[in-house]
C-alpha atoms as a PDB file:
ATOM      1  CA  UNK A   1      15.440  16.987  15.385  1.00  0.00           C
ATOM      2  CA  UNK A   2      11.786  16.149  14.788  1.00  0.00           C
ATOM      3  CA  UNK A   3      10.407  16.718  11.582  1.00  0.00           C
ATOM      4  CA  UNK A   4       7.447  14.820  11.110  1.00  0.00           C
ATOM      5  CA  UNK A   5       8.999  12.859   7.962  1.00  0.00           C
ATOM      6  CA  UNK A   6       7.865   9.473   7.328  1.00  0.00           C
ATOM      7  CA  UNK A   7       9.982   7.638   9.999  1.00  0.00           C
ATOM      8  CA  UNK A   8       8.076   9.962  12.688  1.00  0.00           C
ATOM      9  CA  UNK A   9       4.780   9.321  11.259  1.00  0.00           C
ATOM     10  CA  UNK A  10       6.098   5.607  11.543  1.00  0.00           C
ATOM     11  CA  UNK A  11       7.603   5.520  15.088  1.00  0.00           C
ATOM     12  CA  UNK A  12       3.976   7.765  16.805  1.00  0.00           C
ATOM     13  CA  UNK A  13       1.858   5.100  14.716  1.00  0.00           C
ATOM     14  CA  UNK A  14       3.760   2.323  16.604  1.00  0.00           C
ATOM     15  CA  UNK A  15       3.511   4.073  20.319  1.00  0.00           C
ATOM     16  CA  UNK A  16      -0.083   4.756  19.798  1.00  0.00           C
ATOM     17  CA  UNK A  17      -1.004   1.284  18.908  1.00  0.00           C
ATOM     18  CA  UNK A  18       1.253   0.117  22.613  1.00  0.00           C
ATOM     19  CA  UNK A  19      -0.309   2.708  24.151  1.00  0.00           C
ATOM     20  CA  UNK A  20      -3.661   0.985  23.433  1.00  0.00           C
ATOM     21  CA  UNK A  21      -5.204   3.728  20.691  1.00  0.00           C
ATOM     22  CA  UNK A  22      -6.748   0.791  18.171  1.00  0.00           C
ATOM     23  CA  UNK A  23      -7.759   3.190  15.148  1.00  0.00           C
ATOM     24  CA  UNK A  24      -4.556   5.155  14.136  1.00  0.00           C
ATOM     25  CA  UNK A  25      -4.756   6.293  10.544  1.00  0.00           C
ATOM     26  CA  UNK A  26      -2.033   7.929   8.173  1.00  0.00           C
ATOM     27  CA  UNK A  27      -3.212   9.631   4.747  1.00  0.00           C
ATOM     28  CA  UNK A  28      -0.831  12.015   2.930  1.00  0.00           C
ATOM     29  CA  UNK A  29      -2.961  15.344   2.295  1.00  0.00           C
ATOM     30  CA  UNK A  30      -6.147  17.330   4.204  1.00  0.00           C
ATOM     31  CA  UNK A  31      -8.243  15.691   1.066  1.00  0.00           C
ATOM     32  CA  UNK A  32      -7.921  12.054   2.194  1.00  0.00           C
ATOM     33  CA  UNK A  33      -7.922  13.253   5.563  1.00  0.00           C
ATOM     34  CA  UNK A  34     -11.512  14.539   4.701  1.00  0.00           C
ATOM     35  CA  UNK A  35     -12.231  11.074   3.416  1.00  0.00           C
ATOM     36  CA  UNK A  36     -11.081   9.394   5.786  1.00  0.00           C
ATOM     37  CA  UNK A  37     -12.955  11.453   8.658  1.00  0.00           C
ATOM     38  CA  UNK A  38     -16.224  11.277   7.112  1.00  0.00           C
ATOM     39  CA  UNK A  39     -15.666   7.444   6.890  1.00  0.00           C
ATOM     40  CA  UNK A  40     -15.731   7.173  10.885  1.00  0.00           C
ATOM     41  CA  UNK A  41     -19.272   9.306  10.826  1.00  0.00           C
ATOM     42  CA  UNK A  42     -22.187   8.105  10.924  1.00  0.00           C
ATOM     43  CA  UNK A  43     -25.033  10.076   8.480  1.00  0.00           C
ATOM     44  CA  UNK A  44     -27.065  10.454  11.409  1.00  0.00           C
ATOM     45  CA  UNK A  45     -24.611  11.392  14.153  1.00  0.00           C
ATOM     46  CA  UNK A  46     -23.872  14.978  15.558  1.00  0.00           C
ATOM     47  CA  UNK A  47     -20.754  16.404  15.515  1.00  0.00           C
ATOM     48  CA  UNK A  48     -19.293  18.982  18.128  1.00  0.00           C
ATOM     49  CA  UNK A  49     -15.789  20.257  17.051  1.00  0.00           C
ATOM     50  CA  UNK A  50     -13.112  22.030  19.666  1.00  0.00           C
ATOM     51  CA  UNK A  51     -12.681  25.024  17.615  1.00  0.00           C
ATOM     52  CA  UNK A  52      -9.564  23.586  15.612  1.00  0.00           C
ATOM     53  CA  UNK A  53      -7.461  25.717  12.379  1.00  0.00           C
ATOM     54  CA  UNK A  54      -6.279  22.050  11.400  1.00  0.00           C
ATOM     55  CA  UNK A  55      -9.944  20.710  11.215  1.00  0.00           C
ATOM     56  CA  UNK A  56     -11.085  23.743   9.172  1.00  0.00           C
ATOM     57  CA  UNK A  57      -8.171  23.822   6.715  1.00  0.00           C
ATOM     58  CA  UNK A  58      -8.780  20.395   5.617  1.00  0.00           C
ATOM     59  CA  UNK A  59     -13.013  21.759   4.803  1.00  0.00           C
ATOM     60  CA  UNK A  60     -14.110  18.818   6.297  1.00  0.00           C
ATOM     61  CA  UNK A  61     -16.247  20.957   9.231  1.00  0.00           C
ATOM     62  CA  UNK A  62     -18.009  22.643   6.348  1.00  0.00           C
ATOM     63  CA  UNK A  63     -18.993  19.631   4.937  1.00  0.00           C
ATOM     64  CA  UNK A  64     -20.202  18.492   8.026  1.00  0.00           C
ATOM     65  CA  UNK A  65     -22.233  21.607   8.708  1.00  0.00           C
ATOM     66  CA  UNK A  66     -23.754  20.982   5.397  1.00  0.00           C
ATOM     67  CA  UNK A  67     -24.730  17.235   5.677  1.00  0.00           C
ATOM     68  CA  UNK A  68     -26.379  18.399   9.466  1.00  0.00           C
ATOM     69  CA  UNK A  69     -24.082  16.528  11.223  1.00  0.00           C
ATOM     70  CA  UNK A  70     -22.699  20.412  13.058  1.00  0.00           C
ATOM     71  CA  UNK A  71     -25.247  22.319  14.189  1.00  0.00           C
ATOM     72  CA  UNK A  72     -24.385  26.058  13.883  1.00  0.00           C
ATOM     73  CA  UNK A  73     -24.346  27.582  17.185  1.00  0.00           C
ATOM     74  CA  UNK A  74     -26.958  30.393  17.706  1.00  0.00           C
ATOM     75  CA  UNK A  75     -26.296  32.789  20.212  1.00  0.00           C
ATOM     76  CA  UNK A  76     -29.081  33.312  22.873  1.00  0.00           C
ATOM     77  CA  UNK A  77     -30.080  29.642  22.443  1.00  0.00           C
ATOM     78  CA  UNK A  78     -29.722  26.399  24.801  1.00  0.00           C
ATOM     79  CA  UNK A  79     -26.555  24.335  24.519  1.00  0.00           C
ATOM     80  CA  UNK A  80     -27.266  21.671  22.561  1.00  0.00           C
ATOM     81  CA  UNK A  81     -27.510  17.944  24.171  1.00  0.00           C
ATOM     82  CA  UNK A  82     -23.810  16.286  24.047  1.00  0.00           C
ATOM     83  CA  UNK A  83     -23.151  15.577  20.774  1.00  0.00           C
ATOM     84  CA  UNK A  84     -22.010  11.851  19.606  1.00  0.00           C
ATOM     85  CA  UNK A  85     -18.657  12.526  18.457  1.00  0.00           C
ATOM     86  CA  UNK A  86     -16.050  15.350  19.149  1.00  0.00           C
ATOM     87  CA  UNK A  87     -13.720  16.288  16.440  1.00  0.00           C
ATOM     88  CA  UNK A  88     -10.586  17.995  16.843  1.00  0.00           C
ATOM     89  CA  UNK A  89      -6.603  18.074  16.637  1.00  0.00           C
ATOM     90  CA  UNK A  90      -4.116  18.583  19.512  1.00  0.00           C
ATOM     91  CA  UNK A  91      -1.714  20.632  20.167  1.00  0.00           C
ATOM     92  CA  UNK A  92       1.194  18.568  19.944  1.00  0.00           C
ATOM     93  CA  UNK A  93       1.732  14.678  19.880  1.00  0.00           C
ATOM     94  CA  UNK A  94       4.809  12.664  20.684  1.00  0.00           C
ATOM     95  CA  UNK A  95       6.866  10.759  19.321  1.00  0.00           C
ATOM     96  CA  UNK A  96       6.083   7.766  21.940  1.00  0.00           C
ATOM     97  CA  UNK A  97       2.314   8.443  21.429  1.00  0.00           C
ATOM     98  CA  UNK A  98       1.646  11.187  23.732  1.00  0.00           C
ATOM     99  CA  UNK A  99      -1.509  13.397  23.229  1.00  0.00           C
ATOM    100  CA  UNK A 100      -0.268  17.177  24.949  1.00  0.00           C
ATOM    101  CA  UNK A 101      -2.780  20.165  24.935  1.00  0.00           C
ATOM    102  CA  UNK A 102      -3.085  23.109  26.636  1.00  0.00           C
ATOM    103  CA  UNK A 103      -6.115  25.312  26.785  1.00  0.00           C
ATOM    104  CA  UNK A 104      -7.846  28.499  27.886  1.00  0.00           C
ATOM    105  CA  UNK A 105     -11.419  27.302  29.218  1.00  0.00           C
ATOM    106  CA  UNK A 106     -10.754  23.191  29.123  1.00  0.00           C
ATOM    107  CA  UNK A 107     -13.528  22.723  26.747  1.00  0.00           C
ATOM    108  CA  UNK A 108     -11.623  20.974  24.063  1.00  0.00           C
ATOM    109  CA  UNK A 109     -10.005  18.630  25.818  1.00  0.00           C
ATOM    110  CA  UNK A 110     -12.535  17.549  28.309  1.00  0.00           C
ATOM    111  CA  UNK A 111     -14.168  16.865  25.435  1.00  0.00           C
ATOM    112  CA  UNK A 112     -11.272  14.475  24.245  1.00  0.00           C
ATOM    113  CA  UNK A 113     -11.165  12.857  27.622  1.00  0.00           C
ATOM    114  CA  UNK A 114     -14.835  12.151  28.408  1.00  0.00           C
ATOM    115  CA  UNK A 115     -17.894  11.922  27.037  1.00  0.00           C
ATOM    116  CA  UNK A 116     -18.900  11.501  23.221  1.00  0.00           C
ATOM    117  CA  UNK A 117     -19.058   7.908  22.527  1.00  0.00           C
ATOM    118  CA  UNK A 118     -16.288   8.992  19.773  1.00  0.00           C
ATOM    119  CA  UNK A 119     -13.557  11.548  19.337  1.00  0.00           C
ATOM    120  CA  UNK A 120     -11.573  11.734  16.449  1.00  0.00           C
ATOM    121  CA  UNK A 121      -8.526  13.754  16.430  1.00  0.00           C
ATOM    122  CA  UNK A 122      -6.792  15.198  12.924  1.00  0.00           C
ATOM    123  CA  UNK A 123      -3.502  16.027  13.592  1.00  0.00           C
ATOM    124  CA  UNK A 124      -0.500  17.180  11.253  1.00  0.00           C
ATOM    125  CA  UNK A 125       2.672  16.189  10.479  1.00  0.00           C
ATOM    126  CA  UNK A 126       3.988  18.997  12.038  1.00  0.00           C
ATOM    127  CA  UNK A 127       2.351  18.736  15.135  1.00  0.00           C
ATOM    128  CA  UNK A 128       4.747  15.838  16.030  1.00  0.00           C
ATOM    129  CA  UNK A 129       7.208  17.164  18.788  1.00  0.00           C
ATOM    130  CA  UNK A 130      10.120  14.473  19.944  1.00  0.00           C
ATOM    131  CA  UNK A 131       8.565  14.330  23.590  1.00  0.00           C
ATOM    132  CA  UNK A 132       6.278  15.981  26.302  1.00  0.00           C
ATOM    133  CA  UNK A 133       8.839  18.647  27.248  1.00  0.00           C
ATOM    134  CA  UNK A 134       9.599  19.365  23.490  1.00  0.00           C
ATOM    135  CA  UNK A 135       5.839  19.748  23.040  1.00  0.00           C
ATOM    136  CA  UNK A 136       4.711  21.545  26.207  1.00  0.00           C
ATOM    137  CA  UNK A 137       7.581  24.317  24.700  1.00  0.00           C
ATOM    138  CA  UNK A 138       6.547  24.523  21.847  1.00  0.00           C
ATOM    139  CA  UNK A 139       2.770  24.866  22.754  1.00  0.00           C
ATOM    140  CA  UNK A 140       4.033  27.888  25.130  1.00  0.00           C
ATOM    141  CA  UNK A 141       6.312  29.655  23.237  1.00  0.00           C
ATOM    142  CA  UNK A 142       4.975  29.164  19.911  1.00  0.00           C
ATOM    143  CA  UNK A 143       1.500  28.581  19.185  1.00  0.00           C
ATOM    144  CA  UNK A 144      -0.026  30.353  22.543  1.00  0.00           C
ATOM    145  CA  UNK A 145       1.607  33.319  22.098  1.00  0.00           C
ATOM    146  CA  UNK A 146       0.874  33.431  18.415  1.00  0.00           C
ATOM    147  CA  UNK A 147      -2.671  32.460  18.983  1.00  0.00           C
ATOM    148  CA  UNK A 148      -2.641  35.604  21.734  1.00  0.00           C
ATOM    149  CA  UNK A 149      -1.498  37.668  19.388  1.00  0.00           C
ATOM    150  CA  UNK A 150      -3.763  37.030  16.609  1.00  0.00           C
ATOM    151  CA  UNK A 151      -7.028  37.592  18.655  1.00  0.00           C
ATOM    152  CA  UNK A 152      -6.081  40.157  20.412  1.00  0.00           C
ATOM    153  CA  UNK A 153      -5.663  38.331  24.106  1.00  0.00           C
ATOM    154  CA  UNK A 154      -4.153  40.502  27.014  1.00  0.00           C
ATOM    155  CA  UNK A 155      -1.177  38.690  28.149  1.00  0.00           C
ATOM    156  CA  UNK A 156       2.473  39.393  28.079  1.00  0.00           C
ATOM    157  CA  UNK A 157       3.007  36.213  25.420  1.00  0.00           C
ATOM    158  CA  UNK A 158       1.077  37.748  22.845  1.00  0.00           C
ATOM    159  CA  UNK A 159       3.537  40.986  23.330  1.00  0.00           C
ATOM    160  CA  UNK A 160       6.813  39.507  23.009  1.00  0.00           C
ATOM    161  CA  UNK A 161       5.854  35.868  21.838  1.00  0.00           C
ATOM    162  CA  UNK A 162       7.246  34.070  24.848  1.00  0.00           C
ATOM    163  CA  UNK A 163       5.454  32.118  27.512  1.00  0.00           C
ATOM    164  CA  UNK A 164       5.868  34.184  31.489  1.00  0.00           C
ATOM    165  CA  UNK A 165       4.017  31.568  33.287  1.00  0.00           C
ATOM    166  CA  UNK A 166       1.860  34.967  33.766  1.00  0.00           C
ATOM    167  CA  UNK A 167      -0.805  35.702  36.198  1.00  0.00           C
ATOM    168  CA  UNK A 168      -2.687  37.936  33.617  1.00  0.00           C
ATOM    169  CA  UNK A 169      -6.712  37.379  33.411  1.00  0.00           C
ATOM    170  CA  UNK A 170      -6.390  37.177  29.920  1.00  0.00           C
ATOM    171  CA  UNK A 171      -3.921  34.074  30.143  1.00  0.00           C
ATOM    172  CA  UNK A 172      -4.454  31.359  27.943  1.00  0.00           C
ATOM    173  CA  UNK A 173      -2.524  28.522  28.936  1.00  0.00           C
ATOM    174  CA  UNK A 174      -4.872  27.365  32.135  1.00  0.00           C
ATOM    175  CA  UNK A 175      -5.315  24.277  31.262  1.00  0.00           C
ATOM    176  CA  UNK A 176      -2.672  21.078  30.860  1.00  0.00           C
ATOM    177  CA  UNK A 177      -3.332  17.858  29.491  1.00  0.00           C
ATOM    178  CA  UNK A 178      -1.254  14.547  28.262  1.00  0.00           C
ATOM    179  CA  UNK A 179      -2.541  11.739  27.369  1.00  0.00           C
ATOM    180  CA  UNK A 180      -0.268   9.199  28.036  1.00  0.00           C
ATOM    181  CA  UNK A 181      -2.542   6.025  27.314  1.00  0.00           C
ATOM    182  CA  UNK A 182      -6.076   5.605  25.769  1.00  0.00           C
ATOM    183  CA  UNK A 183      -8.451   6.757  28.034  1.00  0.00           C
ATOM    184  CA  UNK A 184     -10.780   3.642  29.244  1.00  0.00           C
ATOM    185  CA  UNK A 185     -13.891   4.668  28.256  1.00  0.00           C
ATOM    186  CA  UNK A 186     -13.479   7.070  25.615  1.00  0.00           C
ATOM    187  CA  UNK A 187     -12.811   5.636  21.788  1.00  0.00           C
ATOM    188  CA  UNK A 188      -9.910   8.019  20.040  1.00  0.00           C
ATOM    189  CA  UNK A 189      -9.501   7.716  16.529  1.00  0.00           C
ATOM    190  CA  UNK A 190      -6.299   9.532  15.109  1.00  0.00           C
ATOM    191  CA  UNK A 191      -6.032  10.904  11.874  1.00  0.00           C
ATOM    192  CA  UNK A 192      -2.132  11.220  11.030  1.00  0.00           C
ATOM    193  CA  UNK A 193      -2.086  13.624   7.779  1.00  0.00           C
ATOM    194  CA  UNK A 194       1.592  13.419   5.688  1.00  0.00           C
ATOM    195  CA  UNK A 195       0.658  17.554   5.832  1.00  0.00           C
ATOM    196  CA  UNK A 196       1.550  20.578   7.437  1.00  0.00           C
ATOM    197  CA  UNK A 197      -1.678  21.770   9.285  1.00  0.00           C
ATOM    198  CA  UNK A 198      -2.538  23.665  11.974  1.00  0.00           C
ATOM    199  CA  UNK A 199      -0.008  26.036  14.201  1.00  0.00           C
ATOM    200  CA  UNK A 200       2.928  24.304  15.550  1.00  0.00           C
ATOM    201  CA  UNK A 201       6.578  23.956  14.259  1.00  0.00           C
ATOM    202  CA  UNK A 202      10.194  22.974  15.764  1.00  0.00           C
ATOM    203  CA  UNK A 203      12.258  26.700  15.613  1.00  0.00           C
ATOM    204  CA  UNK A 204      14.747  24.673  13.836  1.00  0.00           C
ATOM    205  CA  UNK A 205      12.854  24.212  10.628  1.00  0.00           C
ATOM    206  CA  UNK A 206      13.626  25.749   7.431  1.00  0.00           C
ATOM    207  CA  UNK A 207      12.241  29.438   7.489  1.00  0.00           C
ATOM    208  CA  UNK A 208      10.284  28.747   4.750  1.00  0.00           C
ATOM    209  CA  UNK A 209       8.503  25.840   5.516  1.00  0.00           C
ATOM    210  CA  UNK A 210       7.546  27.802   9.005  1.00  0.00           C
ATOM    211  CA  UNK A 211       6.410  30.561   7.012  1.00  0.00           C
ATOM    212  CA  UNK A 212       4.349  28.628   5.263  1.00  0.00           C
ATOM    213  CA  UNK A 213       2.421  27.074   8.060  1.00  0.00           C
ATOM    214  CA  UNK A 214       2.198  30.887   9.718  1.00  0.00           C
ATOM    215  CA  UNK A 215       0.655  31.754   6.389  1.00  0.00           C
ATOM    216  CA  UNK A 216      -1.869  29.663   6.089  1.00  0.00           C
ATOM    217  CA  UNK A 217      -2.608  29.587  10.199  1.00  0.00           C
ATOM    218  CA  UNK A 218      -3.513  33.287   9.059  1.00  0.00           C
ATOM    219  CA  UNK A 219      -5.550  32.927   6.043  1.00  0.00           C
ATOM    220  CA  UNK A 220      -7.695  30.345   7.778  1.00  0.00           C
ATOM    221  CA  UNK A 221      -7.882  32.948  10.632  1.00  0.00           C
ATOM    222  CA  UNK A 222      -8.872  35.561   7.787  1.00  0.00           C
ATOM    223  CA  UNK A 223     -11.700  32.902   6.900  1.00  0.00           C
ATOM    224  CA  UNK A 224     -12.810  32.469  10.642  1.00  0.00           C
ATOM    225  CA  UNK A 225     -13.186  35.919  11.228  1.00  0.00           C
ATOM    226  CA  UNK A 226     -15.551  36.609   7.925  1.00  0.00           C
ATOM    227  CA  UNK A 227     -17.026  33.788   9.324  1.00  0.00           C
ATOM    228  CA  UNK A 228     -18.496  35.022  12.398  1.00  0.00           C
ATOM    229  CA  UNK A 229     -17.844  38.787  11.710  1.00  0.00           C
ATOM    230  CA  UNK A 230     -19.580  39.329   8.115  1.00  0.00           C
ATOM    231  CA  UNK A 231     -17.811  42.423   6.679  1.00  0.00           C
ATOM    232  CA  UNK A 232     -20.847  45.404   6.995  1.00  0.00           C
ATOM    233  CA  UNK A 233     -21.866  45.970   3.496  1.00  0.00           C
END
């Protein structure tokens, strides 16, 4: 079983690099994860993010918004021009250097595929799943429904916290991707964090430790949701 101990951190570091990803780095907390993302951005660049709990646990996308780097987003107003880099995480990654994601609109990982001259994904320990089938599960029966539930989403996975393959409008799984090899024209950097971040565990964990990442999946949610829904005073 896949725990994202040392020796997996090890053996994805290794697949990425043959599977032609040149910047692969491994800190051991969200602080010198902060570090080291701020490191690949320039003070001038901007910064679109793929609306990512690991990337806001770690701070470093209020930081960001504080430097100018993120422009808040304004209702009402134009889309801003593409931004230069894309910061994220991903769903899952494998243990032979896979990148697996599944989303709702295809935002995110367009974004990861195509376009910023940078992307730069943060991605926790336990977001390291043995292979694609492992991680496509897990995505479907764990995180989706969980993320369902949380805001609210109309589907039968956020009711009893398994994936249907449903035809519901408010499904959330429409999109699929894996990245099996760099893309050629898009520059991935990987930040590998020695940390629990992020939704995403193997069922076969110790309760506790998947309590732990539920519990802080929700107090970031708390955060998110103060965020863009001020309590009325």
């Amino acid at each position: 079983m896949v725990s994202g101990n040392k020796q997996d951190i090890e053996q994805v570091v290794k697949s990425l690099k043959d599977n032609r990803f040149e910047t692969v780095v491994v800190v051991d907390d969200k602080e010198a994860a902060v570090k080291a993302v701020l490191e690949m951005i320039p003070d001038d660049a901007t910064v679109g993010t793929g609306g990512s709990m690991t990337v806001n646990q770690t701070g470093v996308r209020d930081i960001l918004t504080e430097k100018g780097n993120i422009k808040p987003f304004i209702p009402g107003q134009p889309r801003p021009a593409q931004a230069d880099i894309f910061l994220s995480s991903s769903n899952a990654i494998t243990l032979d250097g896979k990148i697996v994601n599944i989303d709702s609109t295809g935002n995110r990982v367009s974004q990861m595929i195509y376009g910023p001259s940078k992307v730069i994904l943060v991605i926790g320990q336990n977001k390291i799943a043995a292979d694609v089938d492992e991680a496509l599960d897990r995505v479907q029966n764990i995180i989706s429904p969980i993320h369902g539930k949380t805001m609210g989403i109309d589907a039968p996975c956020a009711k009893d916290g398994k994936c249907h393959d449903c035809k519901s409008p408010g499904r959330i799984c429409n999109v699929t991707t894996i990245i099996r090899k760099k893309p050629r024209m898009t520059n991935i950097c990987i930040v590998l964090v020695a940390e629990d971040l992020g939704l995403g565990w193997d069922p076969g964990w110790p309760q506790e430790r998947i309590d732990n990442i539920y519990q802080n999946y929700e107090n970031q949610w708390e955060i998110e949701k103060a965020r863009f829904r001020p309590p009325v005073k």
